[in-house]
PDB file of N, CA and C in Angstrom:
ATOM      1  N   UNK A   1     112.082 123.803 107.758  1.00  0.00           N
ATOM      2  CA  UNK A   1     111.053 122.884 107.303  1.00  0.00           C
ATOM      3  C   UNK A   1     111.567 121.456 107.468  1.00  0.00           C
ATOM      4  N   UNK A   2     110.774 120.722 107.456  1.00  0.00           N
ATOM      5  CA  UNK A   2     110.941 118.953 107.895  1.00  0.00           C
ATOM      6  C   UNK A   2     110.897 118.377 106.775  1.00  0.00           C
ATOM      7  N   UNK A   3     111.702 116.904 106.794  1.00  0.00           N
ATOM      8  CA  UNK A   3     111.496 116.220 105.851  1.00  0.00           C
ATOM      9  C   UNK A   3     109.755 116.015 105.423  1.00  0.00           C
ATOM     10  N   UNK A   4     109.545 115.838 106.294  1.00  0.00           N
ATOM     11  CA  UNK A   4     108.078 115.147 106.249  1.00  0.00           C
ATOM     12  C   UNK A   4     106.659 116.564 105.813  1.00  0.00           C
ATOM     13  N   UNK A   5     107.536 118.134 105.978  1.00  0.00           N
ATOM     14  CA  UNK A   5     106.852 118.882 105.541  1.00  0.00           C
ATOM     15  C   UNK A   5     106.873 118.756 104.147  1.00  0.00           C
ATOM     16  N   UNK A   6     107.734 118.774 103.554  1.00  0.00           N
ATOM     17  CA  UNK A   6     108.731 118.620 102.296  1.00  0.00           C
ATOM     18  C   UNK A   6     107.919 117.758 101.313  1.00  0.00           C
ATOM     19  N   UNK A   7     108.035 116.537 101.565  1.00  0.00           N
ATOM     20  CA  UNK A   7     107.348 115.165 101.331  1.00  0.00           C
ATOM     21  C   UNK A   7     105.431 115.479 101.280  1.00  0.00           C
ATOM     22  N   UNK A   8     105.129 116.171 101.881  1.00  0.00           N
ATOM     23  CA  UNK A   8     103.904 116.532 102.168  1.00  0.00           C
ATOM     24  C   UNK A   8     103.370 117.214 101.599  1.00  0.00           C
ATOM     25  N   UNK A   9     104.351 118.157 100.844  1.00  0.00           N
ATOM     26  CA  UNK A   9     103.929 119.264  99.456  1.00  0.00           C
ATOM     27  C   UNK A   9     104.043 118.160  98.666  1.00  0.00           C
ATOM     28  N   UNK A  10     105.298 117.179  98.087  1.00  0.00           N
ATOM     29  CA  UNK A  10     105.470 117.071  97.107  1.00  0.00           C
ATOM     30  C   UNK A  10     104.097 115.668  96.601  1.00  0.00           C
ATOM     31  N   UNK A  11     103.755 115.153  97.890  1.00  0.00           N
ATOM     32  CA  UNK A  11     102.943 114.435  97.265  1.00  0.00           C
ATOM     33  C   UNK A  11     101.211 115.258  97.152  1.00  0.00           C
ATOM     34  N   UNK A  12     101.075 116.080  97.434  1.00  0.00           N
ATOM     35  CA  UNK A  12     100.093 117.250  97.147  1.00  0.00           C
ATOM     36  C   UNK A  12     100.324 117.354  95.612  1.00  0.00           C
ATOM     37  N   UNK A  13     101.451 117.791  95.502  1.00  0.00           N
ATOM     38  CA  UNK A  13     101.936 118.540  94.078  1.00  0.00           C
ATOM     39  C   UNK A  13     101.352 117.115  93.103  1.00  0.00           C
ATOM     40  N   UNK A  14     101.573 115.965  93.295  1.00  0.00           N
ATOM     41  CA  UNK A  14     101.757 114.151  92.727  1.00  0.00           C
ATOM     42  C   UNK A  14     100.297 113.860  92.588  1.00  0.00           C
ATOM     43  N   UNK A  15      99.763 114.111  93.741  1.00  0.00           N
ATOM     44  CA  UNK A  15      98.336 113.777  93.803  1.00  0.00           C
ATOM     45  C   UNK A  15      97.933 112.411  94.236  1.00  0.00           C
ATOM     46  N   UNK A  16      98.830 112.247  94.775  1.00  0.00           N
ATOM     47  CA  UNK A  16      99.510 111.046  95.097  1.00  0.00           C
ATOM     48  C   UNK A  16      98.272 110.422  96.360  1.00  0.00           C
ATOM     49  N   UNK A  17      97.443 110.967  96.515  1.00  0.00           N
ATOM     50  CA  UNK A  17      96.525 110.576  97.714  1.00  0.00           C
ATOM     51  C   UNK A  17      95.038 110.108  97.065  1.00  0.00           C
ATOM     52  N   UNK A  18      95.478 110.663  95.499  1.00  0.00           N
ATOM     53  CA  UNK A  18      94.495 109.938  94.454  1.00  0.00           C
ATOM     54  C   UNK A  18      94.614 108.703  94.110  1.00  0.00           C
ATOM     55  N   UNK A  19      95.868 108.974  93.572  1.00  0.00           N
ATOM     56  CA  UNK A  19      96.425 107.780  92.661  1.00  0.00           C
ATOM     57  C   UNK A  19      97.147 106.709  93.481  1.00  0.00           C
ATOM     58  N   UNK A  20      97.624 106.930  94.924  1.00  0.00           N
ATOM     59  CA  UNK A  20      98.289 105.872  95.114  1.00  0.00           C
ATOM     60  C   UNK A  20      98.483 106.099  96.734  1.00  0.00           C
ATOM     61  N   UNK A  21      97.435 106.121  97.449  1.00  0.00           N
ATOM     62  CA  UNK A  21      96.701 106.376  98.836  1.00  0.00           C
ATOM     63  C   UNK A  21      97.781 105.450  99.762  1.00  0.00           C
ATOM     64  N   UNK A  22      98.083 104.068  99.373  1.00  0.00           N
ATOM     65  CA  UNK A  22      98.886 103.306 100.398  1.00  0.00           C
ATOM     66  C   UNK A  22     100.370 103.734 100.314  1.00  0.00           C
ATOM     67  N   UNK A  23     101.252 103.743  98.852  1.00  0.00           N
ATOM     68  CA  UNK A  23     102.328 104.491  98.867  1.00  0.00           C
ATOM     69  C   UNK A  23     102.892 105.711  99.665  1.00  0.00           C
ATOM     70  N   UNK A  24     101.285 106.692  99.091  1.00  0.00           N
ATOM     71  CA  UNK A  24     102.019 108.086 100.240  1.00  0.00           C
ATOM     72  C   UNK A  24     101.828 108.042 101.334  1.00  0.00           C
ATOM     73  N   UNK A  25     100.883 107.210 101.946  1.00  0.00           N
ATOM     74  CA  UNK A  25     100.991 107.032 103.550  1.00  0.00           C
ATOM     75  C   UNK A  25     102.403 106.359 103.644  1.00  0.00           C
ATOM     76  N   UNK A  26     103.063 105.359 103.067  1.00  0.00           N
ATOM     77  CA  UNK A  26     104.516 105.328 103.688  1.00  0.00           C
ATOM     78  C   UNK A  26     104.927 105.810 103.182  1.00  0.00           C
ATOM     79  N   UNK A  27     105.215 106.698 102.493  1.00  0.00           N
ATOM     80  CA  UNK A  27     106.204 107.756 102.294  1.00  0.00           C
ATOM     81  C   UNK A  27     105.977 108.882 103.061  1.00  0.00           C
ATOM     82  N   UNK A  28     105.063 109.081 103.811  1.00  0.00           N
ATOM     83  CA  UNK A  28     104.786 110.069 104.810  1.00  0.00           C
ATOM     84  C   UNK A  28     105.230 109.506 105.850  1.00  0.00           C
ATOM     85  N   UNK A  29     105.193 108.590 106.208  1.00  0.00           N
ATOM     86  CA  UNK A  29     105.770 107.556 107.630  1.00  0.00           C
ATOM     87  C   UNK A  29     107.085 107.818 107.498  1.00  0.00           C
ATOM     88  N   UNK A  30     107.847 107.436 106.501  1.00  0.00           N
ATOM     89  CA  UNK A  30     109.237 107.295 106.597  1.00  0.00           C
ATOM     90  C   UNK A  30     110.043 108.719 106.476  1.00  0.00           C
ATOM     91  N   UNK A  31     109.347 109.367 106.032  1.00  0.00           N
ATOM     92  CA  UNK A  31     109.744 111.196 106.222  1.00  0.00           C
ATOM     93  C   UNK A  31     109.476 111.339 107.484  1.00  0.00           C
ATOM     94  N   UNK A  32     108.789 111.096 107.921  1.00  0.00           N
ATOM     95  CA  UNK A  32     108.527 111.417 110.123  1.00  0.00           C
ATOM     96  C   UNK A  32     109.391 110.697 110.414  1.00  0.00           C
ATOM     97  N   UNK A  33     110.174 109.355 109.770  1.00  0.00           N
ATOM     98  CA  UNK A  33     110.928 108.333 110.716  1.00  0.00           C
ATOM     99  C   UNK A  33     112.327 109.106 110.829  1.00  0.00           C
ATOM    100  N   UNK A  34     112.585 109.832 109.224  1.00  0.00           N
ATOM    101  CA  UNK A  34     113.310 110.467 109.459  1.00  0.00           C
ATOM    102  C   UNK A  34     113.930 111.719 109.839  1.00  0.00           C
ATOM    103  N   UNK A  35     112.722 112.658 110.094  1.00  0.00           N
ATOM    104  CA  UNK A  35     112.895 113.371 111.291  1.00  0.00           C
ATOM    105  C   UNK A  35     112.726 113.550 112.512  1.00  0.00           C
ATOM    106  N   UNK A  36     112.481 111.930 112.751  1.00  0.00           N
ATOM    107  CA  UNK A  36     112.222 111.465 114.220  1.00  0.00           C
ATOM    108  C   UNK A  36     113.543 110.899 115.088  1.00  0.00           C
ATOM    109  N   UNK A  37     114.353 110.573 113.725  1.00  0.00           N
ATOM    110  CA  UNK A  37     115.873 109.937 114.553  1.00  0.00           C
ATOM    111  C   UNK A  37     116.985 110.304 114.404  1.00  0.00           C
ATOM    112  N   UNK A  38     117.762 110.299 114.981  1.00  0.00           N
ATOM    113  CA  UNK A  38     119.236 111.016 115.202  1.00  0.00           C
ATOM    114  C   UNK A  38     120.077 109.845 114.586  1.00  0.00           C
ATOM    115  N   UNK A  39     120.007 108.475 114.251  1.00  0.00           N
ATOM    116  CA  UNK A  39     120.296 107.225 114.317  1.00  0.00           C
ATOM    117  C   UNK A  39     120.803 107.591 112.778  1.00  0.00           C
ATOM    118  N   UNK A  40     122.056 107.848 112.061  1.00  0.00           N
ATOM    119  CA  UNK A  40     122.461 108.179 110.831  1.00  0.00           C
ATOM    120  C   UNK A  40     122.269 107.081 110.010  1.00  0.00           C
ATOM    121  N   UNK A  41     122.229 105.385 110.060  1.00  0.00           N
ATOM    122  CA  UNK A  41     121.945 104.105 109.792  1.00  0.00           C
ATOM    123  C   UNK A  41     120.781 103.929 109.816  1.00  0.00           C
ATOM    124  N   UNK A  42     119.274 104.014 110.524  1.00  0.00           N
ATOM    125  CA  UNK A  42     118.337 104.225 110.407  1.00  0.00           C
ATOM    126  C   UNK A  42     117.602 105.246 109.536  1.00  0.00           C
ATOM    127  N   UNK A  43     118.416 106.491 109.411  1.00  0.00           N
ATOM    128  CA  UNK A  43     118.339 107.652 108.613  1.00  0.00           C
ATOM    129  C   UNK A  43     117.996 107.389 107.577  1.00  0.00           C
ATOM    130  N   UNK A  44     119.456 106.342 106.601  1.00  0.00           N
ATOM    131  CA  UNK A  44     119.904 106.375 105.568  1.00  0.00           C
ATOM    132  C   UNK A  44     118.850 105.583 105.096  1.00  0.00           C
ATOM    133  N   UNK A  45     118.691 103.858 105.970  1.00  0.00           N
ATOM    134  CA  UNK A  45     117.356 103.306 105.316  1.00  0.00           C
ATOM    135  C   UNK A  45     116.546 103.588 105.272  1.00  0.00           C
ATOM    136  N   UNK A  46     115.820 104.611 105.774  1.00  0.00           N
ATOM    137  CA  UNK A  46     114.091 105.679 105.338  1.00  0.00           C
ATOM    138  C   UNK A  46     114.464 105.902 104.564  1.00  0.00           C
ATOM    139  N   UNK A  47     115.732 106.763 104.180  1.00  0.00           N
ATOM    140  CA  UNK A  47     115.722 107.729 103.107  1.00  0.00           C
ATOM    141  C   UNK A  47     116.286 107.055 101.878  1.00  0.00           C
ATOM    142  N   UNK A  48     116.440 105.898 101.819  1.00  0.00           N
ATOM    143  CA  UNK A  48     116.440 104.945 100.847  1.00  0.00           C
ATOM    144  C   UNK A  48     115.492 104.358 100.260  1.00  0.00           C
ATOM    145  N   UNK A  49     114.692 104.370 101.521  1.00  0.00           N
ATOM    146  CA  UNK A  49     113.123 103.755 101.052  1.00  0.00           C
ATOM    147  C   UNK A  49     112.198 104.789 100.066  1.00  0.00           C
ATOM    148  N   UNK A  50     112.277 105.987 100.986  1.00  0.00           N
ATOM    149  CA  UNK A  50     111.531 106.633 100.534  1.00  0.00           C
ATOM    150  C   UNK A  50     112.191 107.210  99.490  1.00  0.00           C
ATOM    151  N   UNK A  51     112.820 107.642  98.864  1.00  0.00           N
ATOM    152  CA  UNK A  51     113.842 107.904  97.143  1.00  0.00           C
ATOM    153  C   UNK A  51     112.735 106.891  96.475  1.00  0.00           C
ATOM    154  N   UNK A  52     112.743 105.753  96.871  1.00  0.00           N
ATOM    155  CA  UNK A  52     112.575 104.609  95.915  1.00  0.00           C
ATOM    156  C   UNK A  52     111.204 104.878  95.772  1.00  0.00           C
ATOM    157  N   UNK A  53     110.089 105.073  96.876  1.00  0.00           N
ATOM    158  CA  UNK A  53     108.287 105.443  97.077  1.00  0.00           C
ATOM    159  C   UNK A  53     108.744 106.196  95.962  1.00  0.00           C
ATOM    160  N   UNK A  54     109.013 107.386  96.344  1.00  0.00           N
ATOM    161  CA  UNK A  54     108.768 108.723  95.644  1.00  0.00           C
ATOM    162  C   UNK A  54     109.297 108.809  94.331  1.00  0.00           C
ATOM    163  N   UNK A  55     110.301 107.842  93.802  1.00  0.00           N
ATOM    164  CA  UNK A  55     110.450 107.940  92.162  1.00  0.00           C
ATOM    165  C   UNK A  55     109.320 106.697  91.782  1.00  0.00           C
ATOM    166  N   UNK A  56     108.708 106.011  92.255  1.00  0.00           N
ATOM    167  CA  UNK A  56     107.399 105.287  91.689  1.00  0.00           C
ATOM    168  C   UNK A  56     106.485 106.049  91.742  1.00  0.00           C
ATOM    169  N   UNK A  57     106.105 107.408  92.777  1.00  0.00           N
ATOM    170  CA  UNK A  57     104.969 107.691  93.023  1.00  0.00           C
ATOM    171  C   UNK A  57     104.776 108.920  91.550  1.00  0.00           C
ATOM    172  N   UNK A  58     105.897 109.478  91.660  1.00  0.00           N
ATOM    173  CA  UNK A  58     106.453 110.121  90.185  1.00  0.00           C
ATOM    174  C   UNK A  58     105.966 109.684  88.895  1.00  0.00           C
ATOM    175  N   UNK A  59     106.774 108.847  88.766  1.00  0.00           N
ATOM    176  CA  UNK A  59     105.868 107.951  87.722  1.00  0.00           C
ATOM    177  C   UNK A  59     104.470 107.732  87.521  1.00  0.00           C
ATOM    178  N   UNK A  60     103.858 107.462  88.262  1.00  0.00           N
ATOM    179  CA  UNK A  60     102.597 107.231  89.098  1.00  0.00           C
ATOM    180  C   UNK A  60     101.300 108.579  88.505  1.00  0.00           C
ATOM    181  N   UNK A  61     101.681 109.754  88.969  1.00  0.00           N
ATOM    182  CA  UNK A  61     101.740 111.143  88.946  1.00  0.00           C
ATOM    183  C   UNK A  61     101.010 111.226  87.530  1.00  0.00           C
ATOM    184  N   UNK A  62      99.921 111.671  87.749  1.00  0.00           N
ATOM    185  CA  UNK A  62      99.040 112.134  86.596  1.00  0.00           C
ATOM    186  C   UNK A  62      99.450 113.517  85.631  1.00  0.00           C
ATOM    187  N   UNK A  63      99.454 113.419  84.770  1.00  0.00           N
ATOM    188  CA  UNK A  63     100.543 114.294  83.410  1.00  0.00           C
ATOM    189  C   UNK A  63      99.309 115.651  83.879  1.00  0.00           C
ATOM    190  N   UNK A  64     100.450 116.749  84.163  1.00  0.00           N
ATOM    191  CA  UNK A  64      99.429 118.082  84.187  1.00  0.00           C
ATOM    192  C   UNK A  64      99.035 118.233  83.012  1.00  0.00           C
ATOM    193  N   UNK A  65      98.055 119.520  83.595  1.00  0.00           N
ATOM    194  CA  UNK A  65      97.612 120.358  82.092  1.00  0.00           C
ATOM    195  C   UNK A  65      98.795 121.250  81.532  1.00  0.00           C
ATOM    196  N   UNK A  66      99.292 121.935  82.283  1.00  0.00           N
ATOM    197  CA  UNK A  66     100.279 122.828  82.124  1.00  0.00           C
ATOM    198  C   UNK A  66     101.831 122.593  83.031  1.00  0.00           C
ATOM    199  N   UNK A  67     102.812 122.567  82.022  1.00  0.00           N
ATOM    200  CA  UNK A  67     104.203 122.861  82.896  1.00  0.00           C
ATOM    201  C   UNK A  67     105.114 121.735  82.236  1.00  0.00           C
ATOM    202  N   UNK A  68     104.671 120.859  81.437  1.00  0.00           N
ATOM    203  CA  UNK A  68     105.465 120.057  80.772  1.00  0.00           C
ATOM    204  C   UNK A  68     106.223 120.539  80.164  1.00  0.00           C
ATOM    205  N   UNK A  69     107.141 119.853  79.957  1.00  0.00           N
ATOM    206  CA  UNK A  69     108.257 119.688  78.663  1.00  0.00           C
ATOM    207  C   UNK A  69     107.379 120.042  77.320  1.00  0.00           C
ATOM    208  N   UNK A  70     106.943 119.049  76.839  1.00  0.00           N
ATOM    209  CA  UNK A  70     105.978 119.611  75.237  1.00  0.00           C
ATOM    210  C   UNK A  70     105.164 120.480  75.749  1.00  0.00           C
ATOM    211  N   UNK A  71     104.288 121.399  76.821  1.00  0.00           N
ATOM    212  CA  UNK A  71     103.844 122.585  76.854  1.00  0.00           C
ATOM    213  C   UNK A  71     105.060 123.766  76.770  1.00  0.00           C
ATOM    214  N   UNK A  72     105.944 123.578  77.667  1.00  0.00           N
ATOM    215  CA  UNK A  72     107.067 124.758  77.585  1.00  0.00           C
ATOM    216  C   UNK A  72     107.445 124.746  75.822  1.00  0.00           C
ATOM    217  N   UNK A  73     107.719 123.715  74.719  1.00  0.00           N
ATOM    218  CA  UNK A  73     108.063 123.721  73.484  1.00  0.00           C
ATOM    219  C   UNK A  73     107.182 124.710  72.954  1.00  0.00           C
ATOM    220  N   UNK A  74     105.987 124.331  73.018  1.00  0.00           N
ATOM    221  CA  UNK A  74     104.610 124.490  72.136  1.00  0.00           C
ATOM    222  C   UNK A  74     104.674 126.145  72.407  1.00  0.00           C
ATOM    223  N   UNK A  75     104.874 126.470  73.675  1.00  0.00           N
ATOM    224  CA  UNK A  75     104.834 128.074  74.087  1.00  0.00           C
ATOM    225  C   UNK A  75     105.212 128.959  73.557  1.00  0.00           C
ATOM    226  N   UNK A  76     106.614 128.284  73.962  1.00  0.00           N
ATOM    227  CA  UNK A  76     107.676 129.018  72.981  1.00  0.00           C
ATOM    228  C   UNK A  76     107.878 129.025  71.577  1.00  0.00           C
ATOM    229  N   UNK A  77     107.360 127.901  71.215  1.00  0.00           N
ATOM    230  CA  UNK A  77     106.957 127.683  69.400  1.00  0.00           C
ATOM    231  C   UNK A  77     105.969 129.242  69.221  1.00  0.00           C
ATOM    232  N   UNK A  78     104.590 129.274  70.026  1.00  0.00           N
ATOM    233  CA  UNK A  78     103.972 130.852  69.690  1.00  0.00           C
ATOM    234  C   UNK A  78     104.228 131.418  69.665  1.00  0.00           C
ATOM    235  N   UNK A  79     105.348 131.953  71.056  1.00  0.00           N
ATOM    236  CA  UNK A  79     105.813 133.150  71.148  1.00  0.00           C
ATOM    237  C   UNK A  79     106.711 133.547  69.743  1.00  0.00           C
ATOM    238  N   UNK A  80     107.567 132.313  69.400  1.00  0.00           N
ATOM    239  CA  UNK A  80     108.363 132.748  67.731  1.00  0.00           C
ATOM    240  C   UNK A  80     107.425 133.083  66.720  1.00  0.00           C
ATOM    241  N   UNK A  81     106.146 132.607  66.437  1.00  0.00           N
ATOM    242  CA  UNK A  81     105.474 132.466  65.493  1.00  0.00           C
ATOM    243  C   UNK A  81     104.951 134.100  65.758  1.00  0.00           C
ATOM    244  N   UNK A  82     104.345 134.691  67.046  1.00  0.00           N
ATOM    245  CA  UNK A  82     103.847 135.908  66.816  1.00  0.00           C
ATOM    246  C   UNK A  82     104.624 136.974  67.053  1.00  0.00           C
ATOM    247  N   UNK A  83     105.559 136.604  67.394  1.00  0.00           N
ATOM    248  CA  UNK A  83     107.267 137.852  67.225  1.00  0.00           C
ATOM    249  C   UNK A  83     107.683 137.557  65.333  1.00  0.00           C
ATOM    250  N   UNK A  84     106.893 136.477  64.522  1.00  0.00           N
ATOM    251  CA  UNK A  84     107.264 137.106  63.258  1.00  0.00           C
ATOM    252  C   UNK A  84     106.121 137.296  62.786  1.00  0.00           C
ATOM    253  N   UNK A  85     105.197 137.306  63.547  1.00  0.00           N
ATOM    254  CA  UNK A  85     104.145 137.399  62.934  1.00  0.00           C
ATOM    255  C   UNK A  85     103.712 139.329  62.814  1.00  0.00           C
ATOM    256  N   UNK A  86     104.528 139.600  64.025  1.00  0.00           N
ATOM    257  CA  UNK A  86     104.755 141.029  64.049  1.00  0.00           C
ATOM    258  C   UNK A  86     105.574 141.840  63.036  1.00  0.00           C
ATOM    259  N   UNK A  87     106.769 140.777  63.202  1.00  0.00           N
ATOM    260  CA  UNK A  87     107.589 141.844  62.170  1.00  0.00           C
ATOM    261  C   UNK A  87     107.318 141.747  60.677  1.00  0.00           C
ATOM    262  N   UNK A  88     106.330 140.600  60.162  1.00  0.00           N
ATOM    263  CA  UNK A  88     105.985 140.870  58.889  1.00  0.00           C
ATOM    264  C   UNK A  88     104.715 142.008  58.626  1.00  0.00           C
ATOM    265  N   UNK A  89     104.389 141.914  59.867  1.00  0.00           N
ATOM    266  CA  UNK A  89     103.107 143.339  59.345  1.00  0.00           C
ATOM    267  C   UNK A  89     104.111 144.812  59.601  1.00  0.00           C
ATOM    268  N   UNK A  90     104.935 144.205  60.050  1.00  0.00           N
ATOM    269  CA  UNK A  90     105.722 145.717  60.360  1.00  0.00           C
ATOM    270  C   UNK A  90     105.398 146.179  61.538  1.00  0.00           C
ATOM    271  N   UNK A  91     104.912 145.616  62.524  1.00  0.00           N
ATOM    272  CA  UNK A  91     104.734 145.713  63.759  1.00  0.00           C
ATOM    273  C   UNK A  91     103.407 146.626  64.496  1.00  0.00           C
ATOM    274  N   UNK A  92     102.711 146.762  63.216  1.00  0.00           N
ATOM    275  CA  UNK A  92     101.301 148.023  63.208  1.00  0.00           C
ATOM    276  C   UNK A  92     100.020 147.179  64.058  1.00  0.00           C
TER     277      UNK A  92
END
């Protein structure tokens, strides 16, 4: 898989074509730049650039419904609550 395949999920995953249409077009540019060149100095500055797009676009990134940090808590908060919620009925 390519940088630029890579980059191409993750701003799918970001939504990033909602929220921030000019960003992920260069961050899609500079993922092709860098699997377009052999040039290890040219490399490094795409992939400098784009680190930097992609932790703004992050930020950026509309809070899911599901998969957070306080959803994973809250989950697992139920799952304790009805594992005693079992063993006080005695499990019937």
């Amino acid at each position: 898989m390519s940088v630029a395949d890579d980059i191409d999920s993750e701003l799918a995953d970001l939504h990033a074509a909602e929220t921030s249409p000019g960003m992920a077009a260069v961050a899609l540019d500079l993922a092709r730049a860098i699997d377009g060149t052999d040039a290890p100095t040219a490399k490094a500055v795409a992939a400098r650039e784009l680190r930097s797009i992609m932790s703004d676009l992050r930020k950026l990134a509309p809070v899911g419904e599901k998969g957070d940090t306080v959803d994973d808590i809250a989950e697992q908060r139920e799952k304790r609550r009805a594992a005693a919620r079992e063993r006080a009925t005695g499990g019937a």
